[in-house]
C-alpha atoms as a PDB file:
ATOM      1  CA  UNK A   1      37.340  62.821  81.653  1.00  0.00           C
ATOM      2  CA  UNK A   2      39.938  64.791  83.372  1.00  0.00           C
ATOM      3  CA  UNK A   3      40.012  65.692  86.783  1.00  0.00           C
ATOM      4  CA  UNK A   4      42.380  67.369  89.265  1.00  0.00           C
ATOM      5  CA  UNK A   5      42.675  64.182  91.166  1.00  0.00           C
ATOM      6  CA  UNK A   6      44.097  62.803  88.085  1.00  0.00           C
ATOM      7  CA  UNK A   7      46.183  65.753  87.389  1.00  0.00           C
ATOM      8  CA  UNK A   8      48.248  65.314  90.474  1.00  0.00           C
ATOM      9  CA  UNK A   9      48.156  61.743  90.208  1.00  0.00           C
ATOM     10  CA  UNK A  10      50.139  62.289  86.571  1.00  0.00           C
ATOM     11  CA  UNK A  11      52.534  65.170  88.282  1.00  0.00           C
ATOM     12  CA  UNK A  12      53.515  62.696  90.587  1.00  0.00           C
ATOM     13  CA  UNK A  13      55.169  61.257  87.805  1.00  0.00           C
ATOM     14  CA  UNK A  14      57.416  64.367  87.830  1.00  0.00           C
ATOM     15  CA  UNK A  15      60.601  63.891  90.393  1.00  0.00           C
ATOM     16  CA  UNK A  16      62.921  66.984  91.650  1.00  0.00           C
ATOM     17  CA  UNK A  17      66.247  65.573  91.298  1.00  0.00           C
ATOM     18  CA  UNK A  18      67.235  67.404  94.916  1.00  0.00           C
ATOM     19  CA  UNK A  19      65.379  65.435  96.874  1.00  0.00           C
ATOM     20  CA  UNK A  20      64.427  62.357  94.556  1.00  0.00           C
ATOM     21  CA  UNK A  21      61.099  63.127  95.636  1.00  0.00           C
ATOM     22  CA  UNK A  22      57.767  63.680  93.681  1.00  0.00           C
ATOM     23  CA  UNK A  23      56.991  67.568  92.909  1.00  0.00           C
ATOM     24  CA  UNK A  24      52.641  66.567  94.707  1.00  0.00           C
ATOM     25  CA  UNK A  25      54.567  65.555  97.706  1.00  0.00           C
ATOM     26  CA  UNK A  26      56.742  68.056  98.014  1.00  0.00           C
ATOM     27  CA  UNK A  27      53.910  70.647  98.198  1.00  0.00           C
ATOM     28  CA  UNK A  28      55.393  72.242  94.701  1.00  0.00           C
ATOM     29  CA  UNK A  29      51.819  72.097  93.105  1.00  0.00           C
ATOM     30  CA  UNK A  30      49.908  75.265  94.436  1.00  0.00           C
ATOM     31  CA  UNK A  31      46.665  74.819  92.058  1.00  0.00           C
ATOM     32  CA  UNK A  32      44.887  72.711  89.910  1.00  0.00           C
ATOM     33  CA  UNK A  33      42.019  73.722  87.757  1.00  0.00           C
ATOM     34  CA  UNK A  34      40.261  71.756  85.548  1.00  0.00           C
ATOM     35  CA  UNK A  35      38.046  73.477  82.415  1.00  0.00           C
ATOM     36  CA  UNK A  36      36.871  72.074  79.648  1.00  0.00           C
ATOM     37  CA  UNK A  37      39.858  69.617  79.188  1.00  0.00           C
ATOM     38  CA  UNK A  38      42.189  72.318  79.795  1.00  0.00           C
ATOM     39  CA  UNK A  39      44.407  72.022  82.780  1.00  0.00           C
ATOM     40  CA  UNK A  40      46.106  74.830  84.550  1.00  0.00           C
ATOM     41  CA  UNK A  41      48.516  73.628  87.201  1.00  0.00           C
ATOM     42  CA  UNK A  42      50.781  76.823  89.723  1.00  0.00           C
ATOM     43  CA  UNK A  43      53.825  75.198  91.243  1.00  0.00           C
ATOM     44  CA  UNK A  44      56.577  76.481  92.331  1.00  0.00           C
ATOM     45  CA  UNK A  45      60.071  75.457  93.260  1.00  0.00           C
ATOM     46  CA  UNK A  46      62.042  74.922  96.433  1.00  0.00           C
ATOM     47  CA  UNK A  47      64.606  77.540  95.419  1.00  0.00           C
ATOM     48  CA  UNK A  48      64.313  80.427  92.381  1.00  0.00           C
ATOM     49  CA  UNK A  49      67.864  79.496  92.171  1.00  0.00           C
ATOM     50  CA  UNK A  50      66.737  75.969  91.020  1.00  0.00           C
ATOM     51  CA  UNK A  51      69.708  75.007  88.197  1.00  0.00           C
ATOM     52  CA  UNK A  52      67.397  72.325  87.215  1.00  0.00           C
ATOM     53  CA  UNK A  53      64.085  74.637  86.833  1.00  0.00           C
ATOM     54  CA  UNK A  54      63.353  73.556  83.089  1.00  0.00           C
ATOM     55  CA  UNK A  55      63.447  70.653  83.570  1.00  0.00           C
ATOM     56  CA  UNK A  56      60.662  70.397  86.195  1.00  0.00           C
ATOM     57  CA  UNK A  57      58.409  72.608  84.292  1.00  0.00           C
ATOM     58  CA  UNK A  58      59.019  70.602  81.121  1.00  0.00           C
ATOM     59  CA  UNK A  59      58.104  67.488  82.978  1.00  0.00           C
ATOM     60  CA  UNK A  60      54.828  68.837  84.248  1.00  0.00           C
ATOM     61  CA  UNK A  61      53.818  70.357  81.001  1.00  0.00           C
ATOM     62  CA  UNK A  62      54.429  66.733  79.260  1.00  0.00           C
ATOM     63  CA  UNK A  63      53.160  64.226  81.324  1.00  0.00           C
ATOM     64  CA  UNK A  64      49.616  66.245  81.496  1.00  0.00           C
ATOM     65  CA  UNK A  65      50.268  66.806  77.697  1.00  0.00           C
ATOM     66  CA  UNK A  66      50.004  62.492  77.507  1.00  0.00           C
ATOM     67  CA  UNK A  67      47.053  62.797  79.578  1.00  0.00           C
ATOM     68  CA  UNK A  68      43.936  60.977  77.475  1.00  0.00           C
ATOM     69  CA  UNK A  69      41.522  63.661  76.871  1.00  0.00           C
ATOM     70  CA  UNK A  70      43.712  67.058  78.018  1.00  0.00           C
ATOM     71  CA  UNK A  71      43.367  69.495  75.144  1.00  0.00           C
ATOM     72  CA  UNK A  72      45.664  72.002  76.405  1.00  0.00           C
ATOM     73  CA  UNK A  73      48.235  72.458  79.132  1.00  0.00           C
ATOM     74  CA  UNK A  74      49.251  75.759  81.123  1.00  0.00           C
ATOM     75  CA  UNK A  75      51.670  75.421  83.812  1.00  0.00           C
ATOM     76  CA  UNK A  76      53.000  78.691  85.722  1.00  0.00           C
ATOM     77  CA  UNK A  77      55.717  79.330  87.818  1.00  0.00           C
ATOM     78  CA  UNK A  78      55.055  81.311  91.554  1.00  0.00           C
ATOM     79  CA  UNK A  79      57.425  82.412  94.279  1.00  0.00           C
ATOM     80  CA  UNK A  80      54.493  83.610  96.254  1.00  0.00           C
ATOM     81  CA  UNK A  81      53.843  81.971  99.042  1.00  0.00           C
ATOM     82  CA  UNK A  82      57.457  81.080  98.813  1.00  0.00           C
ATOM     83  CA  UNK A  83      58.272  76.811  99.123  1.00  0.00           C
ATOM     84  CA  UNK A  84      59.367  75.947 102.474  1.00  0.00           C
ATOM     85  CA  UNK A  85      59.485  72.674 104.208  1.00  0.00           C
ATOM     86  CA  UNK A  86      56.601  72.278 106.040  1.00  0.00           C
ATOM     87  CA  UNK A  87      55.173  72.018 102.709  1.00  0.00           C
ATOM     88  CA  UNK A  88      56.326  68.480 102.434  1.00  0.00           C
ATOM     89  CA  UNK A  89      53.169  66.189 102.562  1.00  0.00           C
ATOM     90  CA  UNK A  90      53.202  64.750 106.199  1.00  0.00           C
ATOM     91  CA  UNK A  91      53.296  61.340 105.497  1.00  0.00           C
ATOM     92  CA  UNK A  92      57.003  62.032 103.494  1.00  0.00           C
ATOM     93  CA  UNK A  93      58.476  64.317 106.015  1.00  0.00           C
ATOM     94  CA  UNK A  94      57.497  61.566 108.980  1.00  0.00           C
ATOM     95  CA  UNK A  95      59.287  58.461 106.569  1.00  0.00           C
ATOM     96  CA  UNK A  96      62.145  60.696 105.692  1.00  0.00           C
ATOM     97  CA  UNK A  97      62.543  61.508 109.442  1.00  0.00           C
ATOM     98  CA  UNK A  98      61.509  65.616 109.262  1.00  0.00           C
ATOM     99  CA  UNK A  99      59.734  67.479 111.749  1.00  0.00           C
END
């Protein structure tokens, strides 16, 4: 059965090359739903200027594409709220030394 817990547990799988960090922890996943084994994930980026945007969005899409059980896959690019920071989960910004 898949579950949002799951979801982000596969996303973490997905790495932005800026920061070598994964896209859960650095806040880039806005939403999750879960619906009759289709998942819909919003994420953004940390800039729209992003060279390696594709990228990202392909690696979402195909690790929850692998995921046992997922029937189909919708991922969507936002700018609103726009990415800052502070959206880095706490735990990260603390071990990489960020207020």
């Amino acid at each position: 059965m898949v579950t949002q817990q799951g979801v982000l547990k596969a996303l973490e799988a997905v790495i932005d090359p800026e920061l070598g960090l994964n896209i859960v922890e650095m806040g880039l996943v806005y939403e999750v739903k879960v619906e009759n084994d289709e998942v819909d994930v919003k994420m953004t980026l940390s800039a729209r200027a992003c060279p390696l945007h594709g990228s990202i969005l392909n690696g979402a899409e195909n690790v929850l594409k692998r995921m046992n059980d997922v029937r189909a896959v919708r991922v969507e690019l936002v700018w609103d709220p726009p990415w800052t920071p502070d959206r880095i989960a706490p735990e990260t910004r603390k071990r990489m030394g960020v207020r």
